[in-house]
N, C-alpha and C. Protein backbone atom coordinates (compact mmCIF):
# COMPACT_ATOMS: atom_id res chain seq x y z
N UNK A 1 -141.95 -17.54 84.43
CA UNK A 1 -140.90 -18.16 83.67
C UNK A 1 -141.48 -18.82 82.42
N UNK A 2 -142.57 -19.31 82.20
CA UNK A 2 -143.16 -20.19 81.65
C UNK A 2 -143.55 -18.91 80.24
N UNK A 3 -144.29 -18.04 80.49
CA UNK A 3 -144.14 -17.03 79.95
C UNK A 3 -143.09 -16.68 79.11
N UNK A 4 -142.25 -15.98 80.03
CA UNK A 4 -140.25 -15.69 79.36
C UNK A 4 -139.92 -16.72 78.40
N UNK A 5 -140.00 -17.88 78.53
CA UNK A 5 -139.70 -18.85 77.69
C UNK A 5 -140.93 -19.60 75.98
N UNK A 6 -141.79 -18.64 76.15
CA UNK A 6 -142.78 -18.54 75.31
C UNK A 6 -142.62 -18.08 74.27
N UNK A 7 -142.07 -17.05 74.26
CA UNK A 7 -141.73 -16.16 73.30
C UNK A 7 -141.16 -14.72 73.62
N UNK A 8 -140.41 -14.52 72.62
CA UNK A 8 -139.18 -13.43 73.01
C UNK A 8 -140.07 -12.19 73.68
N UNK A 9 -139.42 -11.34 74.57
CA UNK A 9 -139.87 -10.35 74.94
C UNK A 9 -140.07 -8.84 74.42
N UNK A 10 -141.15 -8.84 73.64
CA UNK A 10 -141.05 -7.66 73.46
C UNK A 10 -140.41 -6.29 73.18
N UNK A 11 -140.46 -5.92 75.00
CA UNK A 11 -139.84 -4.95 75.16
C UNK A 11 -138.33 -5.06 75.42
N UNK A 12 -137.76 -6.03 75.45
CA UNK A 12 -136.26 -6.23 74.76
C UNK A 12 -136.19 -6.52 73.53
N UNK A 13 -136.93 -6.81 72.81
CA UNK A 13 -136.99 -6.79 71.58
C UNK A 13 -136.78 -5.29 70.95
N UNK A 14 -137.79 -4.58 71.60
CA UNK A 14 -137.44 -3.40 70.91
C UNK A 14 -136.49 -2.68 71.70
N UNK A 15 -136.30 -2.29 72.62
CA UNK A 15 -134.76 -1.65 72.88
C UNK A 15 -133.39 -2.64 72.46
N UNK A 16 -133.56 -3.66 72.57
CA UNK A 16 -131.86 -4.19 72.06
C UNK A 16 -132.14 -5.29 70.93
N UNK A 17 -133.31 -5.65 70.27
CA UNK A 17 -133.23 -6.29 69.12
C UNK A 17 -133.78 -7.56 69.39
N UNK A 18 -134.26 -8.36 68.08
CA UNK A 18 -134.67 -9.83 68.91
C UNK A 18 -134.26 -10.73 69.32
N UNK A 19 -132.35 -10.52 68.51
CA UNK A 19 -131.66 -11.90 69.00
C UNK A 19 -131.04 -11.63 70.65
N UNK A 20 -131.52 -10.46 71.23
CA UNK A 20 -131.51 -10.43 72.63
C UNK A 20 -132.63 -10.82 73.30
N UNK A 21 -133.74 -10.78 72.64
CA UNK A 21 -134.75 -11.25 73.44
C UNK A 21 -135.28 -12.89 73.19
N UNK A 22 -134.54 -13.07 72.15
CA UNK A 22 -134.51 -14.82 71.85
C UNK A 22 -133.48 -15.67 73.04
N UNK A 23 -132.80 -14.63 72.92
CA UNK A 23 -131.39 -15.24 73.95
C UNK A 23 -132.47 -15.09 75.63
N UNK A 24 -132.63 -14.07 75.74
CA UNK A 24 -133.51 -14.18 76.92
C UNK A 24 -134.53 -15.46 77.09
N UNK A 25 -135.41 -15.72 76.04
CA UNK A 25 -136.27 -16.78 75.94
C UNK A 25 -135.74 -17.50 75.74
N UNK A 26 -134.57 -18.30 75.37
CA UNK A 26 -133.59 -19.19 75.33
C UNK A 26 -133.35 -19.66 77.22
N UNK A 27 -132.71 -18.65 77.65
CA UNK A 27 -132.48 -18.89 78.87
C UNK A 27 -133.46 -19.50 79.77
N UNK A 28 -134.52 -18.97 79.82
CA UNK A 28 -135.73 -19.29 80.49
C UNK A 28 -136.52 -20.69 79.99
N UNK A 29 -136.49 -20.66 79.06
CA UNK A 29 -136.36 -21.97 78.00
C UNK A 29 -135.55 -23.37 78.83
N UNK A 30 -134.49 -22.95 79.19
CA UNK A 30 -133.38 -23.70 79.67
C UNK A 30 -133.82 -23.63 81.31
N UNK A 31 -134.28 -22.65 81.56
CA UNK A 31 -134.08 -22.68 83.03
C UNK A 31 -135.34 -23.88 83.50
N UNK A 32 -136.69 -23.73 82.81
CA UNK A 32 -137.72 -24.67 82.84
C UNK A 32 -137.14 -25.69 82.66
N UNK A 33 -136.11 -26.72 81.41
CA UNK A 33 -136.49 -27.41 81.26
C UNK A 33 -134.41 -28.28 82.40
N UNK A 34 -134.31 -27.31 83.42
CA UNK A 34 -133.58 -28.07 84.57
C UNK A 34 -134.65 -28.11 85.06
N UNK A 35 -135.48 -27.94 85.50
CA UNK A 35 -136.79 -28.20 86.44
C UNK A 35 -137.43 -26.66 87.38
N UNK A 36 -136.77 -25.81 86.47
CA UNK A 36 -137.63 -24.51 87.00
C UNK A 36 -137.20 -24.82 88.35
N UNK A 37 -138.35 -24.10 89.52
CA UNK A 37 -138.20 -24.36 90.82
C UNK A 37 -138.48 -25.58 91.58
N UNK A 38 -138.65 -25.97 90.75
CA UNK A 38 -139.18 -27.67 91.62
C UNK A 38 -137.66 -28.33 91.78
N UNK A 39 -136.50 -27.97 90.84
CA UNK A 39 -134.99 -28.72 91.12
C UNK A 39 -133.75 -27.65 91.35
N UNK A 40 -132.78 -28.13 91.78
CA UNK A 40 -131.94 -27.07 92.71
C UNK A 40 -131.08 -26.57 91.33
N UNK A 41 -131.20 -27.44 90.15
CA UNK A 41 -130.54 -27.08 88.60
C UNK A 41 -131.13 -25.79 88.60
N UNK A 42 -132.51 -26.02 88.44
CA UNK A 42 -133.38 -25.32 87.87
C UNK A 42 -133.67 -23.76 88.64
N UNK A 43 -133.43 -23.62 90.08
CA UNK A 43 -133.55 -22.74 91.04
C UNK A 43 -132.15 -22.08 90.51
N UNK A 44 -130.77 -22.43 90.76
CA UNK A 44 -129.67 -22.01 90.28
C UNK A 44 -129.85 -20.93 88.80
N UNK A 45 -130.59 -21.79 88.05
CA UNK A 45 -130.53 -20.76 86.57
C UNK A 45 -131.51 -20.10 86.75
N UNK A 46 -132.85 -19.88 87.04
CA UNK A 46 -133.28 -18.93 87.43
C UNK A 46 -132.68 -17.68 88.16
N UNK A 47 -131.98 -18.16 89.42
CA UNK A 47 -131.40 -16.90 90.51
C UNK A 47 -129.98 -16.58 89.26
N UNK A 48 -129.57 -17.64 88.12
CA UNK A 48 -128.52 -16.37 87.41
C UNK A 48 -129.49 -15.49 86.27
N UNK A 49 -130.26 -15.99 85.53
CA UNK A 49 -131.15 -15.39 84.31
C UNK A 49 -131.74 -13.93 85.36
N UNK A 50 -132.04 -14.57 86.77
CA UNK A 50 -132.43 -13.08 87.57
C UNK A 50 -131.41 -12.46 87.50
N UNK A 51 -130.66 -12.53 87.94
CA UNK A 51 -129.20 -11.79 88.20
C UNK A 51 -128.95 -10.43 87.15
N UNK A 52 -128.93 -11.64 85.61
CA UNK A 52 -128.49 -10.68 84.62
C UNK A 52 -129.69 -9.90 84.12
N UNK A 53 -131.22 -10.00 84.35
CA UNK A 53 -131.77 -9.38 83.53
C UNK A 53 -132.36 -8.00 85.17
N UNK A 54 -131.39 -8.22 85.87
CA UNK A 54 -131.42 -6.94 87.04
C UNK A 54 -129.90 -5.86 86.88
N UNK A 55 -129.47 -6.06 85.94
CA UNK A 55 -128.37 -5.55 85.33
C UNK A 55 -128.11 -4.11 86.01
N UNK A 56 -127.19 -3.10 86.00
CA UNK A 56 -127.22 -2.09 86.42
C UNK A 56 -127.73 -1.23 85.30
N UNK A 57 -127.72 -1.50 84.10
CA UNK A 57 -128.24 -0.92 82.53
C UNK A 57 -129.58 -1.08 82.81
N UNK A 58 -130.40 -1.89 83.36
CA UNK A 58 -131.33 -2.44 83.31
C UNK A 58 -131.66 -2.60 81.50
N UNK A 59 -130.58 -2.94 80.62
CA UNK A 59 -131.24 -3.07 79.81
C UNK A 59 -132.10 -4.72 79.12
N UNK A 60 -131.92 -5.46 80.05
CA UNK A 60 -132.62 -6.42 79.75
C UNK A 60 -134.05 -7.03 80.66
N UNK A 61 -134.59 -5.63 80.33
CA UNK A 61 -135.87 -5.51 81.27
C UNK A 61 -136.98 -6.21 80.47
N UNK A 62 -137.79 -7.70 81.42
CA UNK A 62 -138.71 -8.14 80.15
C UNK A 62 -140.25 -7.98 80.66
N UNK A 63 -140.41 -6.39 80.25
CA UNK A 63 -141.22 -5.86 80.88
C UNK A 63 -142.74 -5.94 80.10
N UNK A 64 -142.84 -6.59 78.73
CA UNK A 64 -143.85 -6.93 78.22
C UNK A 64 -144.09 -8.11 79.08
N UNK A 65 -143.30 -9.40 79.46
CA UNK A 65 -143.66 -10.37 80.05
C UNK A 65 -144.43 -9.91 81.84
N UNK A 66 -143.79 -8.97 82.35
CA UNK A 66 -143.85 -8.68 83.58
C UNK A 66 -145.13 -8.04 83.45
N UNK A 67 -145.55 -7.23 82.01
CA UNK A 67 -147.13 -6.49 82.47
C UNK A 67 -147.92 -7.79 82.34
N UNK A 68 -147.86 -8.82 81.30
CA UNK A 68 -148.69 -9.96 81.07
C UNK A 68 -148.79 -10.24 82.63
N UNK A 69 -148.19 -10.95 82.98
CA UNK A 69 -148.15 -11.68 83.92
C UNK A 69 -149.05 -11.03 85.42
N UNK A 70 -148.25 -9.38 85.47
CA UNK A 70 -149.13 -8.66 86.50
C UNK A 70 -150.45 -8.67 86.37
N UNK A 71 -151.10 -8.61 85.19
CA UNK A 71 -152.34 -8.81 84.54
C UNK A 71 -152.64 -9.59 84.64
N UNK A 72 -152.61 -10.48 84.28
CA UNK A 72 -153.14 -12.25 84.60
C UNK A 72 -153.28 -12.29 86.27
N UNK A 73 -152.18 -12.27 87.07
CA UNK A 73 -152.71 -12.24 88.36
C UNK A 73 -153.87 -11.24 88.79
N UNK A 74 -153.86 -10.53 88.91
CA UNK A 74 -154.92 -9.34 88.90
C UNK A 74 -156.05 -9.70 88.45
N UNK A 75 -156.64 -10.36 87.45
CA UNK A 75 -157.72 -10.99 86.60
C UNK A 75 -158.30 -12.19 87.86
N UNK A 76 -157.30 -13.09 88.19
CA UNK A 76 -157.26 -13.90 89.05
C UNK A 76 -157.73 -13.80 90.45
N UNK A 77 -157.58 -12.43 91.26
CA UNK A 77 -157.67 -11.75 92.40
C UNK A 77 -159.02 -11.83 91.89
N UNK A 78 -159.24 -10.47 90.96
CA UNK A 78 -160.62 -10.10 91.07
C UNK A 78 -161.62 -11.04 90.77
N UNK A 79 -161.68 -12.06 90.25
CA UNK A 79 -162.64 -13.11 90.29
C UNK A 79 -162.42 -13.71 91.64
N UNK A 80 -161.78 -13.55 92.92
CA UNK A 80 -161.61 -14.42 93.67
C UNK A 80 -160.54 -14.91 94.51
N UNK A 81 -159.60 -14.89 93.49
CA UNK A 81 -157.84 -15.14 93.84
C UNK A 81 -158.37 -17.17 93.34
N UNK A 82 -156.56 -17.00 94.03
CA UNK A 82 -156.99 -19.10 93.62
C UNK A 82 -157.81 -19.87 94.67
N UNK A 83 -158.27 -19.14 95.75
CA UNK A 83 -158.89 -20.65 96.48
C UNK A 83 -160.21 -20.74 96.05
N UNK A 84 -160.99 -19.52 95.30
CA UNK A 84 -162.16 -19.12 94.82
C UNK A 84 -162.24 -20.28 93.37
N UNK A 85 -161.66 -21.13 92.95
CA UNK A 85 -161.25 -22.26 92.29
C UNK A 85 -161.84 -23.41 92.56
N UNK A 86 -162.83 -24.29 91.80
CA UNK A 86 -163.40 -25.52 92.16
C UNK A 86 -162.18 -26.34 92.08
């Protein structure tokens, strides 16, 4: 989420333009700052921002954020994962 709300996505950027992928980072934007998952605000707008970007179009797939992110974990594993962490 923290990500999503970083900066627009990419790859909605380029299939539907940026003021769709601003609106996306907008949302996520918003969803962090009810309290992300730590508050029941914040859990709520997440499970809708999920909702709509699982669309039956799938066109609001934020799949530049989703490779970052798969990547970063993966980086994480192979050094160790997190308990490998002082």
């Amino acid at each position: 989420m923290t990500l999503l709300a970083a900066a627009p996505d990419t790859h909605i950027a380029r299939k539907l333009g940026l003021a769709a992928a601003s609106t996306v980072q907008q949302r996520g934007r918003a969803a962090l700052d009810a309290g992300g998952v730590r508050t029941p605000a914040g859990r709520e707008a997440i499970t809708a921002l999920d909702r709509e970007l699982r669309d039956e179009a799938n066109t609001l797939n934020p799949g530049a954020t989703a490779d970052l992110t798969g990547a970063a974990i993966y980086l994480v594993l192979l050094e160790g994962g997190w308990r490998a962490r002082p």
